[in-house]
Protein backbone atom coordinates (compact mmCIF):
# COMPACT_ATOMS: atom_id res chain seq x y z
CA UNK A 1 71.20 85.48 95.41
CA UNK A 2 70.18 88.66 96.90
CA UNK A 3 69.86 90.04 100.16
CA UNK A 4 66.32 89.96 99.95
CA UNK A 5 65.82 86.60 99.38
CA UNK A 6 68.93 84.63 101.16
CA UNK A 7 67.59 82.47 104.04
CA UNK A 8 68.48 82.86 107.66
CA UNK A 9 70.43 79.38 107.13
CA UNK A 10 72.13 80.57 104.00
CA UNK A 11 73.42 83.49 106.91
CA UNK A 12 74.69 81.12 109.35
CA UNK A 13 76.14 79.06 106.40
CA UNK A 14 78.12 81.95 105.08
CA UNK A 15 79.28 82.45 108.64
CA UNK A 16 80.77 79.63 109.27
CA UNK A 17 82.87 79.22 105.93
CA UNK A 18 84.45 82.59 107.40
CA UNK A 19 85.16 81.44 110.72
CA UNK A 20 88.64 79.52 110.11
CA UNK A 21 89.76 82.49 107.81
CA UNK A 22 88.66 84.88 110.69
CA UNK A 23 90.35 82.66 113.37
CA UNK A 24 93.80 82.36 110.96
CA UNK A 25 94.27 86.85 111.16
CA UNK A 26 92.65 87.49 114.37
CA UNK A 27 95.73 89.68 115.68
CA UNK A 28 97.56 89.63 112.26
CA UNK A 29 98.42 92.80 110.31
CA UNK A 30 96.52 93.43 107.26
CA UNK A 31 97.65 96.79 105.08
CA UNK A 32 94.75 97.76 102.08
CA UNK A 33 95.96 100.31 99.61
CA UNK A 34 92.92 101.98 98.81
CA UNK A 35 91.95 103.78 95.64
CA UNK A 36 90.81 103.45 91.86
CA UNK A 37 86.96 103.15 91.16
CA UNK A 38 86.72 102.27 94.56
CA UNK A 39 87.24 105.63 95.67
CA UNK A 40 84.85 107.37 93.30
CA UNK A 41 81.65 105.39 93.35
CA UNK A 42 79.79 106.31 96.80
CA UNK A 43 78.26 102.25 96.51
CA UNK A 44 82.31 101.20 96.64
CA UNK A 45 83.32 103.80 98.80
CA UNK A 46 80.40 101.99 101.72
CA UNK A 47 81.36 98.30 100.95
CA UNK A 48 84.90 99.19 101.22
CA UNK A 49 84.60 101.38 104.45
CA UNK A 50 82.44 98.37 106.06
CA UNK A 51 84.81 95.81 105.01
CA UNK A 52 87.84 97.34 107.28
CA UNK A 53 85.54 97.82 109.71
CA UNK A 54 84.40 94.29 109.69
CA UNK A 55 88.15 93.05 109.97
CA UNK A 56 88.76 95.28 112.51
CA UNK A 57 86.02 93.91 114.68
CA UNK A 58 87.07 90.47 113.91
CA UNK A 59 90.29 91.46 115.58
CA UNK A 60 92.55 91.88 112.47
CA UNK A 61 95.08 95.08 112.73
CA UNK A 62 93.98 96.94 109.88
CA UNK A 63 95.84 99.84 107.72
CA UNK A 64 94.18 101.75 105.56
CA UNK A 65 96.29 103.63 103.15
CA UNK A 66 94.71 105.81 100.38
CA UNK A 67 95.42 107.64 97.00
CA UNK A 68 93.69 109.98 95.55
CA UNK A 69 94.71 110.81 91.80
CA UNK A 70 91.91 111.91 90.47
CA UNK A 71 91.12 114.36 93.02
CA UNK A 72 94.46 115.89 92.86
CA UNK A 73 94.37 115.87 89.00
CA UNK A 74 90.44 118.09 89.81
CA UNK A 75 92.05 120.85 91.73
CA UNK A 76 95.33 121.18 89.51
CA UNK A 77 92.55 121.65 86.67
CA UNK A 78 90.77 124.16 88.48
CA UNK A 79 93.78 126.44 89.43
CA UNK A 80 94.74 125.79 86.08
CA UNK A 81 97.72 123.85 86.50
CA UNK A 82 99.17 121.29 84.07
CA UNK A 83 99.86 117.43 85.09
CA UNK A 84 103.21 116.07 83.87
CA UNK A 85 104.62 112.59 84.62
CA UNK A 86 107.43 111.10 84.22
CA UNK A 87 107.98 107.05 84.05
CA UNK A 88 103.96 107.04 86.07
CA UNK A 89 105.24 109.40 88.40
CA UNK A 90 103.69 112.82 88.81
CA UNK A 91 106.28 115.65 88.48
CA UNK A 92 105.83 117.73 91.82
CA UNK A 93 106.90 121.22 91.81
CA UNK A 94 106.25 123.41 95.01
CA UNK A 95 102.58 124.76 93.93
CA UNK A 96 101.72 120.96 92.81
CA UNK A 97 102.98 119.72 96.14
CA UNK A 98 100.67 122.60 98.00
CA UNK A 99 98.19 121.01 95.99
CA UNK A 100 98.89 117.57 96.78
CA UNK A 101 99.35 118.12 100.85
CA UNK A 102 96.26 120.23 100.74
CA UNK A 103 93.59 117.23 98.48
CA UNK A 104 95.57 114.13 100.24
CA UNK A 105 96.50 114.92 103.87
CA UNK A 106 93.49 117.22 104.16
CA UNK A 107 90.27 116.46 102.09
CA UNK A 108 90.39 112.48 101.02
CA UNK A 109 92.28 111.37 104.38
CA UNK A 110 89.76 113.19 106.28
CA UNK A 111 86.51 112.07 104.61
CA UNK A 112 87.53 108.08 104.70
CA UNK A 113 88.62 108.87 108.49
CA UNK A 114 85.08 110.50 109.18
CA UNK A 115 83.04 107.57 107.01
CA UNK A 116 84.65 104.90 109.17
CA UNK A 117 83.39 106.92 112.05
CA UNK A 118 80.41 107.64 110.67
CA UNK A 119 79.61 103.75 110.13
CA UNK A 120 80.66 102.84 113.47
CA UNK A 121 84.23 102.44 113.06
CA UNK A 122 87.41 103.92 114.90
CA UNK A 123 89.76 105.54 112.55
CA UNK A 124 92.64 108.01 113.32
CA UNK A 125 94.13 110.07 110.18
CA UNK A 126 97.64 110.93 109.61
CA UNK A 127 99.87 111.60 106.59
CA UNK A 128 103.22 110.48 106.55
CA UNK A 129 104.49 113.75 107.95
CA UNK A 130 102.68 113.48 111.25
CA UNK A 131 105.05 112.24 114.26
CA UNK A 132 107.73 111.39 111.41
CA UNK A 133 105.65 108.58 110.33
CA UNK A 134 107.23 108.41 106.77
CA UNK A 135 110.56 109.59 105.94
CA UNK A 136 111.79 109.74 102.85
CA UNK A 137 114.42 111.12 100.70
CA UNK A 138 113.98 113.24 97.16
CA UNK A 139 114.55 110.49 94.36
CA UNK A 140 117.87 111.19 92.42
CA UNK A 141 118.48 110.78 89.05
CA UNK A 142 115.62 111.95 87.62
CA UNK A 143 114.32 115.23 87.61
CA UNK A 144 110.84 114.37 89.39
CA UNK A 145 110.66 117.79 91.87
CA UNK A 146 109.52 117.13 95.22
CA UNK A 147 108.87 113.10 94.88
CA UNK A 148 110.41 110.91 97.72
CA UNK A 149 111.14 107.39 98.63
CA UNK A 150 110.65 106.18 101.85
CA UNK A 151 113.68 104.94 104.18
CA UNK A 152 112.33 104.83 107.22
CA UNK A 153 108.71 104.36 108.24
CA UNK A 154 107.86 104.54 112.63
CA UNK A 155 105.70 101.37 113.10
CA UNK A 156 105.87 101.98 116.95
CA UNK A 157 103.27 104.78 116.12
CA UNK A 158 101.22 102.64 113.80
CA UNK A 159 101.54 99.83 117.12
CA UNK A 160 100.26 102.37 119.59
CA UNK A 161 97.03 103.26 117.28
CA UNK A 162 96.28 99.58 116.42
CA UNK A 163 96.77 98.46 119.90
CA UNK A 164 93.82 100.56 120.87
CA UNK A 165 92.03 99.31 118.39
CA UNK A 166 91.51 101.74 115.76
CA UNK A 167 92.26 101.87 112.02
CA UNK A 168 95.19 104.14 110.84
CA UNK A 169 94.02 105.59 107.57
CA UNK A 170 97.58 107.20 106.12
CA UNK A 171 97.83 109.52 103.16
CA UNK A 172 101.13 109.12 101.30
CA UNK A 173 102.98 112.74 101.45
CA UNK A 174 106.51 112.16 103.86
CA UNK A 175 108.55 114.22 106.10
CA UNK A 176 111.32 114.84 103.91
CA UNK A 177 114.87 114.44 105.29
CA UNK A 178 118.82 114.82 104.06
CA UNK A 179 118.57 118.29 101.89
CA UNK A 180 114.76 118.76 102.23
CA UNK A 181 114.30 118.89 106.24
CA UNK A 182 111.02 119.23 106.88
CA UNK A 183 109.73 119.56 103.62
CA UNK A 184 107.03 117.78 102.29
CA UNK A 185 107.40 114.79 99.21
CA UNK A 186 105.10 113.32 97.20
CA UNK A 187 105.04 109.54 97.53
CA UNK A 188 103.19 106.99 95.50
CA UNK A 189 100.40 105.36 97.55
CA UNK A 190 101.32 101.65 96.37
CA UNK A 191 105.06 102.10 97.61
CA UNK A 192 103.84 103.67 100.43
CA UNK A 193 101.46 100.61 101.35
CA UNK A 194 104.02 98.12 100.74
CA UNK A 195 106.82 99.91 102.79
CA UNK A 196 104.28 100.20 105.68
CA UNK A 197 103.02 96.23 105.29
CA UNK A 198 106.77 95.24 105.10
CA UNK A 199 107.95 97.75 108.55
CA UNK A 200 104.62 96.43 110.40
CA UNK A 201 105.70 92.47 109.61
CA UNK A 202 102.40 92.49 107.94
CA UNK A 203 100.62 89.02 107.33
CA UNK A 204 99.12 90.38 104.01
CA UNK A 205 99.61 93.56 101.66
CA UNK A 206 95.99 94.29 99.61
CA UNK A 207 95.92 95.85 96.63
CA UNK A 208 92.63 97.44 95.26
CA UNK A 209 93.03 98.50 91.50
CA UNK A 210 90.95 98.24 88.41
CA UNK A 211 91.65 95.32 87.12
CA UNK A 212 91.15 91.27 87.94
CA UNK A 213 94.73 90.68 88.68
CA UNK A 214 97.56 89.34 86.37
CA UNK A 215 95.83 88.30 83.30
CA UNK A 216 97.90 86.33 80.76
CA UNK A 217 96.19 88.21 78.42
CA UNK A 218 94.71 91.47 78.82
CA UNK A 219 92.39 91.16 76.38
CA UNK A 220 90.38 87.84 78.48
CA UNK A 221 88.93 88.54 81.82
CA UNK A 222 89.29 84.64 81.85
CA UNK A 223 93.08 84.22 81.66
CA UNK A 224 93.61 85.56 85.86
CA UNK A 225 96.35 84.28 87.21
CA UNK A 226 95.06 82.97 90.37
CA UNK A 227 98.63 82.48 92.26
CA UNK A 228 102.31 83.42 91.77
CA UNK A 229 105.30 83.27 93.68
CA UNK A 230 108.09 85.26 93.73
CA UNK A 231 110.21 83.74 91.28
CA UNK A 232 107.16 83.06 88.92
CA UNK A 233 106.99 86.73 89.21
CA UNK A 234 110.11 87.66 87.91
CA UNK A 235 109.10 84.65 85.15
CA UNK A 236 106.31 86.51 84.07
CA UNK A 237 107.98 89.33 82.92
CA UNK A 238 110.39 88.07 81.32
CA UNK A 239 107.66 86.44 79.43
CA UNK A 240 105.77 90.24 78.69
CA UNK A 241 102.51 88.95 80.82
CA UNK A 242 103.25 91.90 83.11
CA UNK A 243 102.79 95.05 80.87
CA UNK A 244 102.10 99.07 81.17
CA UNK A 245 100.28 99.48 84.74
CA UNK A 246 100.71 96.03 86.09
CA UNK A 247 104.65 96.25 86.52
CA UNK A 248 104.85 98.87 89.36
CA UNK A 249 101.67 97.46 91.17
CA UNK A 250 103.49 93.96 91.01
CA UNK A 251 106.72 95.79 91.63
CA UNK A 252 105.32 96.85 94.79
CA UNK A 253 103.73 93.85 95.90
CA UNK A 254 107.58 92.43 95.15
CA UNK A 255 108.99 95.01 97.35
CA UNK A 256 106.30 93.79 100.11
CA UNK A 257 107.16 90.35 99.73
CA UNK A 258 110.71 91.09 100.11
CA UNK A 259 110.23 93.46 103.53
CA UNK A 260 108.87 90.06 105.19
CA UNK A 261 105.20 90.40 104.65
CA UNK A 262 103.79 86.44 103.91
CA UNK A 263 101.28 87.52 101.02
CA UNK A 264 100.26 90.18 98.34
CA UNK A 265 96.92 90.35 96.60
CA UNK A 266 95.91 92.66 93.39
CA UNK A 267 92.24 92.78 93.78
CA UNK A 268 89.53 94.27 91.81
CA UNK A 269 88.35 96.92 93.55
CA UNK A 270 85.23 97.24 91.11
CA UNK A 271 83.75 94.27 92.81
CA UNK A 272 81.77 95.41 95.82
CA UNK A 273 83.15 93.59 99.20
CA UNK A 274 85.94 92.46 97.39
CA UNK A 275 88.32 92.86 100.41
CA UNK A 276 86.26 90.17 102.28
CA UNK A 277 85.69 88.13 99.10
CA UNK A 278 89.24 87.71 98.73
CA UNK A 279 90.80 86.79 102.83
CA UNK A 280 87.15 85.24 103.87
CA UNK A 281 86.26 82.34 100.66
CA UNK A 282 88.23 79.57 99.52
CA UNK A 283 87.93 80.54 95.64
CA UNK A 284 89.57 84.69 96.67
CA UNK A 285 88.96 87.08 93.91
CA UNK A 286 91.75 88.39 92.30
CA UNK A 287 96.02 87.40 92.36
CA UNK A 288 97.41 86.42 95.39
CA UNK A 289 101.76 86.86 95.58
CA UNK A 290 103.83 84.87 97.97
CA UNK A 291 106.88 84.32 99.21
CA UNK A 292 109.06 81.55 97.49
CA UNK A 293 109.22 79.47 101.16
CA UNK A 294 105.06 79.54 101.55
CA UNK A 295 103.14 76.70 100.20
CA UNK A 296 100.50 77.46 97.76
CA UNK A 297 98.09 76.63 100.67
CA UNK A 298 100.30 78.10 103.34
């Protein structure tokens, strides 16, 4: 049914299904790791920017934090510079990492900050090097450059901003620590999200990526995998249902799980609204991950 034509009761209707889901995380932390198609269509970009705004006004604590691969891969193009990964990671040498601080912290961080504003939001910026919000260490044993993981992430700061109400949108580059004081490090977004949702005792990690969710078979839209816990998790791959892209997102929403946060969900962020479709309806959208001691319908 389209806007056009739903009824003023249909409204009210819709309303009310979303009040006890509104009720259950008024005051709860919510972390969204935003990026994919979501972040390149300008029709996404407004449903997804209204959806944290909604939650916010609701009175859920919401985190925003962002990628932004395929601007970074733009600019190294244009300055003629070569991507290399290695095992999904980008290899980050001291001209990529300019490159990375400058499209992240600077030019994606600050547009979704100023479109929240823009559609009535509060939103306060940061990257993980402001105030020593993420710290992180250069990953050893693999030559990877300037790529860290995070040990240490100051949720008093993320506190303060939430407490008055606006919506920390973080870009993952880290104060580096140990042998790289001070230095920037490239951190993936999805580890980033789930360090962030497990230091802020978050009710609920959100995923947005370009798929479903877990599909038993990737080649059937049909076959999602609705629910999984923990140890199902681990089942699944030992089964090779989790393949190529879906380990590390599941990885991370393991990592999540296992920082204290109650739930994970790997949405498709294709779907416009699918933030709300998935905490506000009974049916969700994509694959929601809990811990082993939550119900199903906990």
């Amino acid at each position: 049914m389209s806007e056009h034509t739903i009824s003023n009761k249909d409204r009210a209707a819709l309303l009310v299904h979303a009040l006890p889901y509104i009720q259950s995380f008024q005051n709860k932390t919510i972390v969204v790791k935003y990026g994919g198609s979501a972040m390149q269509s300008d029709a996404l970009k407004k449903a997804v920017i209204e959806d944290v705004i909604l939650m916010s006004c609701v009175g859920i604590r919401t985190v925003l934090v962002h990628g932004g691969g395929p601007e970074i891969e733009a600019m190294l193009k244009k300055t003629g510079k070569e991507s290399r990964f290695v095992n999904g990671l980008r290899y980050t040498d001291e001209e990529t990492m300019d490159i990375v601080q400058m499209v992240l912290c600077g030019k994606v961080n600050k547009e979704i900050t100023a479109l929240i504003q823009k559609t009535g939001g509060r939103a306060i910026g940061l990257c993980g090097i402001d105030g020593g919000l993420l710290k992180a260490r250069r990953i050893k044993g693999e030559d990877l450059g300037l790529v860290g993981e995070i040990h240490e992430v100051d949720s008093s700061m993320l506190n303060s901003i939430l407490g008055s109400g606006a919506i920390p949108v973080i870009s993952s580059v880290a104060y580096g620590t140990g042998d790289d004081e001070g230095k920037p490090l490239n951190i993936n977004a999805d580890i980033a999200a789930a360090k962030v949702a497990a230091a802020l005792g978050a009710e609920k990690l959100v995923l947005m990526t370009d798929v479903r969710g877990i599909l038993r078979d990737v080649n059937d839209e049909n076959s999602l995998v609705k629910s999984v816990t923990r140890t199902q998790l681990e089942d699944l791959k030992k089964e090779g249902i989790l393949t190529k892209g879906m380990i590390p997102k599941t990885d991370c929403c393991a990592l999540a799980l296992d920082g204290g946060v109650r739930k994970a969900h790997i949405i498709d962020g294709r779907i416009p609204h699918a933030i709300l479709i998935e905490l506000f309806t009974d049916e969700g959208i994509g694959t929601m991950l809990l811990r082993e001691d939550l119900c199903l319908n906990g």
